[in-house]
Protein backbone atom coordinates (compact mmCIF):
# COMPACT_ATOMS: atom_id res chain seq x y z
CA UNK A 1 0.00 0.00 0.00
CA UNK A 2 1.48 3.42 -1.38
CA UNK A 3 2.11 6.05 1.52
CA UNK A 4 0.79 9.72 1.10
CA UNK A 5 1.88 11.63 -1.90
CA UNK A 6 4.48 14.22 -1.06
CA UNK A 7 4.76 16.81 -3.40
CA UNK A 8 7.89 17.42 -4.40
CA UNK A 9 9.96 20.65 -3.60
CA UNK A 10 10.03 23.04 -5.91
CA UNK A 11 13.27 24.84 -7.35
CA UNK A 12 12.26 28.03 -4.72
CA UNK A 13 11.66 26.20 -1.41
CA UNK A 14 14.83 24.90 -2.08
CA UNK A 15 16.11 28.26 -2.99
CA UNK A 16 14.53 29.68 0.47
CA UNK A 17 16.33 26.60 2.02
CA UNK A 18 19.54 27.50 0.94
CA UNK A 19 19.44 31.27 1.31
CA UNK A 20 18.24 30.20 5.16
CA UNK A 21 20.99 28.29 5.99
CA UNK A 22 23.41 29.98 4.15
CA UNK A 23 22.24 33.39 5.99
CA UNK A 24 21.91 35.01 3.85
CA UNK A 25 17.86 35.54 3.85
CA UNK A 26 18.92 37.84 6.92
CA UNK A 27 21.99 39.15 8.35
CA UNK A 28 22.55 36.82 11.42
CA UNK A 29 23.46 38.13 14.66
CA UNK A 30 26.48 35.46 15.58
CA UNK A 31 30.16 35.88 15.97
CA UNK A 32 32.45 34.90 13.21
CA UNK A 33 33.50 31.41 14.53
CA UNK A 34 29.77 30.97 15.05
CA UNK A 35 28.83 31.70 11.71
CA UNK A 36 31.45 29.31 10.25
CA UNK A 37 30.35 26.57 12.46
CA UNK A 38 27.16 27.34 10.82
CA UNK A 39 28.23 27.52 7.05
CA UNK A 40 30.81 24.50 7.45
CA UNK A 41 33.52 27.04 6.36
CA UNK A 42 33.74 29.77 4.16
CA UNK A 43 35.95 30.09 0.94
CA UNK A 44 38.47 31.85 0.90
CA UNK A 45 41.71 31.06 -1.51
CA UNK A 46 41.67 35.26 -2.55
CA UNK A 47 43.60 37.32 0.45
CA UNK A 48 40.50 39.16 1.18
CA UNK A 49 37.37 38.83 -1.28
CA UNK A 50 35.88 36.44 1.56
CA UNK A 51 35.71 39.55 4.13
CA UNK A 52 32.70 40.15 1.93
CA UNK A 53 31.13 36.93 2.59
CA UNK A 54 30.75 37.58 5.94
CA UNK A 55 29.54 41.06 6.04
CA UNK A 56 26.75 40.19 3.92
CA UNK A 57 25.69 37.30 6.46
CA UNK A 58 26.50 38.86 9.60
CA UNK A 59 24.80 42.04 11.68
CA UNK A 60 27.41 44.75 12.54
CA UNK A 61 29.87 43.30 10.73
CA UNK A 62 33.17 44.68 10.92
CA UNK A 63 36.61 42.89 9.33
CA UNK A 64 39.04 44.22 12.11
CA UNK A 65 37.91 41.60 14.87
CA UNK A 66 38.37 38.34 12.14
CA UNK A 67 41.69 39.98 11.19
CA UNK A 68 42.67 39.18 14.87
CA UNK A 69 40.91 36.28 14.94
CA UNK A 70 42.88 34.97 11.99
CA UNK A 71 46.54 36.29 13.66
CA UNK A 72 45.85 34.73 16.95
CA UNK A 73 44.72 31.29 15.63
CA UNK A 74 40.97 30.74 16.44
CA UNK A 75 40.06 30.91 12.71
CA UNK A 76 42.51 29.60 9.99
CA UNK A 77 42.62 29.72 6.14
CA UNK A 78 44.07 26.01 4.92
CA UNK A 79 43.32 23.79 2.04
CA UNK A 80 40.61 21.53 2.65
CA UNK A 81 36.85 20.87 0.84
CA UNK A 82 38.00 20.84 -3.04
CA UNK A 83 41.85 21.09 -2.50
CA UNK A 84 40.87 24.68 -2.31
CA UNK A 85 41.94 27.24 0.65
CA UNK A 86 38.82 27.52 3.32
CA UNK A 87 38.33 29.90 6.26
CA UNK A 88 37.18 27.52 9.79
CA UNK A 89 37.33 27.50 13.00
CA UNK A 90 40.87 26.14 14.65
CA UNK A 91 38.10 23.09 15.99
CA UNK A 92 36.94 22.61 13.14
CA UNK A 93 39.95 22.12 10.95
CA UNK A 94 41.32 19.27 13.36
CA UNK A 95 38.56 17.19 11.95
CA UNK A 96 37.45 18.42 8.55
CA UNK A 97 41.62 18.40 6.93
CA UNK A 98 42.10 14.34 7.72
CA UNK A 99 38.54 13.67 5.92
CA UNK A 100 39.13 15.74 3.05
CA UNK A 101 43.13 14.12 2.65
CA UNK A 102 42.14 12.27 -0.10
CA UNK A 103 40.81 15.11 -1.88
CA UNK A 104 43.57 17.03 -1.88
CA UNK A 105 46.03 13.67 -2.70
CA UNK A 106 43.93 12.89 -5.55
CA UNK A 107 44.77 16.21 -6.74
CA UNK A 108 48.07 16.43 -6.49
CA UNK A 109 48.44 13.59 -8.11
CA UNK A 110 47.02 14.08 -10.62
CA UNK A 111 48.85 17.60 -11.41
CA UNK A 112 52.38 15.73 -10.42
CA UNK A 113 52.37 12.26 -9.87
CA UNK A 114 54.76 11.58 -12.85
CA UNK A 115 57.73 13.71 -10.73
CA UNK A 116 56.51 11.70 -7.21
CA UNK A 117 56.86 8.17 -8.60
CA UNK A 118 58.70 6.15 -5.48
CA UNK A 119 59.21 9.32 -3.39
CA UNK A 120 59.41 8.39 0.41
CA UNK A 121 56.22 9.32 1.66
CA UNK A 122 57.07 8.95 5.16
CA UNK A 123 60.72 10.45 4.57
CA UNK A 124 58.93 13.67 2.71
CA UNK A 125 56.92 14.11 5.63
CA UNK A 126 59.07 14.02 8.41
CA UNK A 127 61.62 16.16 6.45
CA UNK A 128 58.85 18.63 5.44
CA UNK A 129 57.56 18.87 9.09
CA UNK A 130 61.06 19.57 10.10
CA UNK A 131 61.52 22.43 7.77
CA UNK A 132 58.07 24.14 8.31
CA UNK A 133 58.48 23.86 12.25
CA UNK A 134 61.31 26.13 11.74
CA UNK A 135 60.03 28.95 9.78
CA UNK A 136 56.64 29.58 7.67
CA UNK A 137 57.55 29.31 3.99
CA UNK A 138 56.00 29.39 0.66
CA UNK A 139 55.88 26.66 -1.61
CA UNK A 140 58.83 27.76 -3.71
CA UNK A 141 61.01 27.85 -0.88
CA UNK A 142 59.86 24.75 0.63
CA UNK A 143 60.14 23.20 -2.91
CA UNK A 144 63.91 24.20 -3.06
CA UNK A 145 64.28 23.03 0.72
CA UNK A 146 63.15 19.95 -0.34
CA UNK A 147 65.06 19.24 -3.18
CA UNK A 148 68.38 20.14 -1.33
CA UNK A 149 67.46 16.52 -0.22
CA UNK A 150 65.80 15.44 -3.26
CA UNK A 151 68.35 16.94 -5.73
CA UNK A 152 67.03 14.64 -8.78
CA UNK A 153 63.12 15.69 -8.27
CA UNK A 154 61.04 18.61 -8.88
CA UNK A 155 61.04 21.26 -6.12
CA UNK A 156 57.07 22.30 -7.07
CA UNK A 157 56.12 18.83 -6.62
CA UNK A 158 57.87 17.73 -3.48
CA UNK A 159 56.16 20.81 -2.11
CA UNK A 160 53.18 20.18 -3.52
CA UNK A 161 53.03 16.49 -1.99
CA UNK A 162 54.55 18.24 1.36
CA UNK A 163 51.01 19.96 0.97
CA UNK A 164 48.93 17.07 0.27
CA UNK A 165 50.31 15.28 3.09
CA UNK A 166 50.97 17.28 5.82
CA UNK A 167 48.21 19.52 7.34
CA UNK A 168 49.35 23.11 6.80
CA UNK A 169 48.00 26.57 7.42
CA UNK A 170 48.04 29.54 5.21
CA UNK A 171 49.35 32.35 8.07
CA UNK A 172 49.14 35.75 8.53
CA UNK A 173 49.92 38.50 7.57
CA UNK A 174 48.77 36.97 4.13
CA UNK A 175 44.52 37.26 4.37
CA UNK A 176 44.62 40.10 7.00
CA UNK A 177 42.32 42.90 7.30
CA UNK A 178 44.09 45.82 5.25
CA UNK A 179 47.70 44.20 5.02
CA UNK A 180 49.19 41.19 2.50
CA UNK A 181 52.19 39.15 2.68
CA UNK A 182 53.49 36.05 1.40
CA UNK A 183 51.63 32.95 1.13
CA UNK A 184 53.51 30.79 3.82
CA UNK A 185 52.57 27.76 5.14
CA UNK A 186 53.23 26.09 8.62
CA UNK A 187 52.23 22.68 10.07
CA UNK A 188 48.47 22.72 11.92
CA UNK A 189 50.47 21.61 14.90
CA UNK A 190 53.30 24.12 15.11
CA UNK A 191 50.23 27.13 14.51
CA UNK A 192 47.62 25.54 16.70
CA UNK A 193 49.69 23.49 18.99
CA UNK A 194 47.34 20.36 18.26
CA UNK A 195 47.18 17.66 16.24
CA UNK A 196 44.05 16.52 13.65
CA UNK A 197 41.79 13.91 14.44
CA UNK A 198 42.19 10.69 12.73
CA UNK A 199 39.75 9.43 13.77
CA UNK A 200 37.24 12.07 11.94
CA UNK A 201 34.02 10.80 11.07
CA UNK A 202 32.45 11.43 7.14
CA UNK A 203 29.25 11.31 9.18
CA UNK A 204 29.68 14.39 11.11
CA UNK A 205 30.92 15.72 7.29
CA UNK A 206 27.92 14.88 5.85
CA UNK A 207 25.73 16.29 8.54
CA UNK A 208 27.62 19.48 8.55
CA UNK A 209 26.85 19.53 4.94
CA UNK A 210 23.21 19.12 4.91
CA UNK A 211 23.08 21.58 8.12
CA UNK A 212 24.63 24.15 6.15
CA UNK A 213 23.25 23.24 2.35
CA UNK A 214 20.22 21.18 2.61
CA UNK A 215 17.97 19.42 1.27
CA UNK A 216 20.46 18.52 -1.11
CA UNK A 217 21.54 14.99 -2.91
CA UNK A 218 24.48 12.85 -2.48
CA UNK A 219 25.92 14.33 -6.03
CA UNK A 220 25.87 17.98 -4.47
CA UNK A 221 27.26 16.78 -1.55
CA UNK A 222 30.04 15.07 -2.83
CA UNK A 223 30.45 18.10 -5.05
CA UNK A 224 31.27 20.42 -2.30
CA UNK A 225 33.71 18.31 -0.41
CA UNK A 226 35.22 16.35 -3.30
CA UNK A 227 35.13 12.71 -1.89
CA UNK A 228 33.34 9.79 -3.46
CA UNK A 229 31.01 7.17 -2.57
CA UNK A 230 28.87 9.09 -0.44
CA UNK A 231 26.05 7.44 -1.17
CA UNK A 232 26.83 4.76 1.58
CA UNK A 233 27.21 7.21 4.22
CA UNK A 234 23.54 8.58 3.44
CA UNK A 235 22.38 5.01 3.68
CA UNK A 236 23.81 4.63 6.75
CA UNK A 237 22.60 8.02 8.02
CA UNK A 238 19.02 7.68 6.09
CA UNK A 239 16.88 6.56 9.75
CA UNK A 240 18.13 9.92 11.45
CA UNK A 241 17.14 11.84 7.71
CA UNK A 242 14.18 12.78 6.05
CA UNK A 243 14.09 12.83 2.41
CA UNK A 244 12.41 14.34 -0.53
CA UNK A 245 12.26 14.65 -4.28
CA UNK A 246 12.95 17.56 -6.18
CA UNK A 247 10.92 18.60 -9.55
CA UNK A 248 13.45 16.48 -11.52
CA UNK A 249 12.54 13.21 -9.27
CA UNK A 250 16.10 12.94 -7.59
CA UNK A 251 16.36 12.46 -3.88
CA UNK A 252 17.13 15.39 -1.34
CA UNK A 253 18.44 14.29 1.98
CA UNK A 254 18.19 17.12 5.01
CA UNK A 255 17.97 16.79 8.93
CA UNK A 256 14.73 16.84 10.31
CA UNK A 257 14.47 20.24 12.00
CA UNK A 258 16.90 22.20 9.86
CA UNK A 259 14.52 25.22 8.46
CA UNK A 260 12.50 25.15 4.97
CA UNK A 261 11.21 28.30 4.66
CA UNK A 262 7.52 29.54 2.78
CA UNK A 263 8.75 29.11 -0.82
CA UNK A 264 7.52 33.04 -0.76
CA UNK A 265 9.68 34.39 1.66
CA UNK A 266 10.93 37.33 0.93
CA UNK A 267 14.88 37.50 0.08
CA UNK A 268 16.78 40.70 0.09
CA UNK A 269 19.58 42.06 -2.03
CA UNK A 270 22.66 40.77 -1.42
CA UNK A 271 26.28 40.99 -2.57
CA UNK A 272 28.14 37.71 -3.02
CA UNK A 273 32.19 37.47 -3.64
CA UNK A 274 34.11 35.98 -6.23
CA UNK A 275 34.26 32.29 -4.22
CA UNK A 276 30.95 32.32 -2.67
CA UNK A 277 30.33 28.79 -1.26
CA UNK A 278 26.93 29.74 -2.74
CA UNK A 279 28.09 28.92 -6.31
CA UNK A 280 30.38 26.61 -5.50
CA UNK A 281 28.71 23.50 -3.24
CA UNK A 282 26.12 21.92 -5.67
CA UNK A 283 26.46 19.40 -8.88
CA UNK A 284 23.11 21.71 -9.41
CA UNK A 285 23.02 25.19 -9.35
CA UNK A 286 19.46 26.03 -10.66
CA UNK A 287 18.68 26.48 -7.36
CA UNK A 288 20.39 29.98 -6.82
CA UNK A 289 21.66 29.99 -10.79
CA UNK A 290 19.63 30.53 -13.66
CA UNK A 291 21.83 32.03 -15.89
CA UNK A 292 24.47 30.98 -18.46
CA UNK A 293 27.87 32.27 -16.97
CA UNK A 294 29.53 31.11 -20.25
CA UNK A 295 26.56 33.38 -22.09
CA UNK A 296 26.97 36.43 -19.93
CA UNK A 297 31.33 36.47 -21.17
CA UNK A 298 32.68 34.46 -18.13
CA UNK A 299 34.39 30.79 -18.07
CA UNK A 300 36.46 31.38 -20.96
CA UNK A 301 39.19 32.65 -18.27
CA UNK A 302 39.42 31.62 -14.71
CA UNK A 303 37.85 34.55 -13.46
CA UNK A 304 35.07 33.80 -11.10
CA UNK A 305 32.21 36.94 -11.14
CA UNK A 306 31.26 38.33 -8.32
CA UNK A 307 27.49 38.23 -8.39
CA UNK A 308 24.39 39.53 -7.18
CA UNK A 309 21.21 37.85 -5.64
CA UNK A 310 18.03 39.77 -6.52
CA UNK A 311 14.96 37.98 -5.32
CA UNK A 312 17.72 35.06 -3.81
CA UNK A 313 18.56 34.57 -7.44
CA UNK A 314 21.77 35.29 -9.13
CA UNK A 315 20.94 38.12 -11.64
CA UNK A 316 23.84 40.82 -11.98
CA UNK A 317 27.48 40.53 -11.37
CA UNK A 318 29.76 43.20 -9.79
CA UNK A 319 33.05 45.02 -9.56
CA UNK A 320 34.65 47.73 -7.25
CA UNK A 321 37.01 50.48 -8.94
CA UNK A 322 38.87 53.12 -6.74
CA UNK A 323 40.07 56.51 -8.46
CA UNK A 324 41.98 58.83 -6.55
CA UNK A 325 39.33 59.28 -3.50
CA UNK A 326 36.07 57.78 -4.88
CA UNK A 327 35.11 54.37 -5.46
CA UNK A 328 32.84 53.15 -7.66
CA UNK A 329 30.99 49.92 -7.56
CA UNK A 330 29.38 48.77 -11.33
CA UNK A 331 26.42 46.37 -11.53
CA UNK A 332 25.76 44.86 -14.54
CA UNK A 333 22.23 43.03 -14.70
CA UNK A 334 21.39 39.86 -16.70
CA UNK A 335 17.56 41.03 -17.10
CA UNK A 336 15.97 44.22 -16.78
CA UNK A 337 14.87 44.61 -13.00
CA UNK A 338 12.18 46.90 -11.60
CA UNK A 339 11.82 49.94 -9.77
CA UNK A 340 11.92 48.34 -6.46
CA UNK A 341 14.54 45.88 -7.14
CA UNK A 342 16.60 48.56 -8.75
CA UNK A 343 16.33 51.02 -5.81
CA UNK A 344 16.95 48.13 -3.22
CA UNK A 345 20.22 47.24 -5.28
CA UNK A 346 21.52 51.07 -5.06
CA UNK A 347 21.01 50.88 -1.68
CA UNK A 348 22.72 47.44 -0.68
CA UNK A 349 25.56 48.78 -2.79
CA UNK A 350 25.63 52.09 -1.18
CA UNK A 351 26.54 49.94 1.93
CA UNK A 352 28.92 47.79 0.38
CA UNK A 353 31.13 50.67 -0.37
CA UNK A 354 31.10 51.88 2.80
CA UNK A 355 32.01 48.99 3.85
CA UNK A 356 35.09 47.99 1.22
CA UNK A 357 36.31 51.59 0.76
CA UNK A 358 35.34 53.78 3.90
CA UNK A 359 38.23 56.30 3.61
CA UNK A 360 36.51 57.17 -0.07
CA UNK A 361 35.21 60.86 -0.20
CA UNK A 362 32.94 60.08 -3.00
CA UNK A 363 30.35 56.70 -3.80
CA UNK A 364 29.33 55.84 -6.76
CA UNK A 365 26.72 53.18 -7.68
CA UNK A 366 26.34 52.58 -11.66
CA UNK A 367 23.79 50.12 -12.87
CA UNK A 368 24.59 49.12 -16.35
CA UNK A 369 21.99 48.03 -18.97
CA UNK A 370 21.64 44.28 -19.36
CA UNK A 371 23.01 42.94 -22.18
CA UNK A 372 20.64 42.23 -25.14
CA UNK A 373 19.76 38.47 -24.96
């Protein structure tokens, strides 16, 4: 005997979802560490772009206070979800970098495994360790470090493999507030004066993932972190899940009392930077993405756009420009928008130059015409 029919979510609740968890439906009231708890890490390979994504999820927000967060350890940027450099909390990176290992091996191995053929793993790593407890260094010097004991191999791929292999952090001054420096790399346990968890459970990645993403499917969740064979982990976890179906008939796992929103919730404005785990965490972006990047001019680089929700959808892309003492932020729209939308945008972006170039004497705001389709 067939159960109920449950309708199956449409392409906005699951939009609403998202925007919910991803706060960005409302500008939170949490602390920094809280709010990365809360979006399982932010992005953040650029120095500084991700400042953005937490001033337009967080109340008050100010970048000072996660500038000393970052220098004193109880955030850190480091390679994790993708291979890619994240923003977490130091907690959360004792767990999340030995789950995500294989990601970032795979990888590297695939970019260099022709130079690593018989290397010494173990001999690499100790040796690496050794050198990075001493001083912070960037992967060219490590490289040529490493090859003063590896003479016949290639310096970027013993430090490449000294990266796969060894949990490192990205430290300051490089991704500070307002200052740059070189991008130098120590050992998790000579910055944090701990050691990750091997005994990490995908579980707790998975639920993490759903917390921060849901109702998603094991595709989109594999897509954010990079690993495989998730599928047996939501089996495992299906009795403490609910499940749905989206309007294309796949399955959507999600926790039982994360928030759905009304499907016609309102969603404001709101700015999104280059890396925005927005864009970047689903095998399917309809959800926030309706639009052809390739289309609008973009993919044929690697520049990412920075874009633009308007009614929690992506529909404009902008860019900052500073000339002498006024800064101008340029939106370009991918449709026409209306009056409202249009006067909502000038405002949000009024307030996203005040907060990226304060010191400006002059604001400018410049809506472009869409492009003819």
């Amino acid at each position: 005997m067939r159960g109920p029919f449950v309708p199956p979510l449409t392409t906005r609740a699951l939009n609403r979802a998202t925007l919910d968890r991803q706060l960005l439906l409302r500008r939170a009231d949490l602390t920094v560490p809280q709010a990365l708890e809360r979006l399982a890490g932010l992005q953040a390979q650029t120095p500084h772009t991700w400042y953005v994504g937490l001033w337009t999820r967080l109340a008050g927000y100010t970048p000072e206070p996660t500038a000393r967060l970052l220098a004193d350890g109880a955030v850190v940027r480091m390679a994790l979800m993708r291979s890619t450099i994240h923003l977490v909390t130091a907690a959360d990176c004792l767990w999340l970098r030995p789950l995500v290992e294989p990601v970032i091996e795979r990888s590297t191995l695939g970019s260099f495994g022709r130079h690593l053929t018989g290397l010494a793993q173990a001999e690499l790593v100790t040796t690496a360790r050794d050198l990075l407890a001493s001083e912070p260094l960037t992967f060219s010097d490590l490289g040529r470090a490493l090859a003063r004991r590896w003479p016949e191999r290639d310096p970027a791929a013993l430090a490449q493999a000294a990266r796969a292999w060894v949990p490192l952090v990205q430290v300051p001054p490089r991704g500070l507030w307002g200052r740059s420096g070189p991008a130098a790399h120590t050992t998790v346990e000579t910055w944090l004066g701990r050691t990750v968890d091997p005994a990490a459970s995908v579980d707790t990645l998975v639920l993490r993932y759903l917390a921060a993403f849901g109702p998603a499917t094991v595709l989109d969740a594999q897509r954010w972190c990079g690993l495989t064979r998730l599928s047996e982990v939501a089996d495992r976890l299906r009795p403490h899940l609910v499940t749905f179906r989206d309007e294309q008939g796949r399955e959507l796992f999600d926790l039982p009392d994360a928030p759905r929103p009304d499907p016609d919730t309102p969603a404001p404005i709101r700015f999104l930077y280059d890396f925005d785990n927005l864009l970047l965490s689903y095998a399917d972006r309809s959800r926030v993405v309706t639009v052809d990047y390739a289309g609008q001019g973009f993919g044929r680089t690697n520049e990412q756009p920075r874009s633009v929700l308007v009614d929690g959808y992506v529909a404009a892309t902008w860019k900052l420009a500073t000339n002498r003492d006024t800064a101008t932020l340029t939106v370009r729209p991918f449709r026409k928008l209306t009056a409202a939308e249009h006067e909502r945008l000038d405002a949000e972006g009024a307030r996203l130059l005040a907060f990226l170039a304060p010191n400006a004497t002059a604001h400018d705001v410049v809506v472009r015409s869409p492009q003819p389709e």
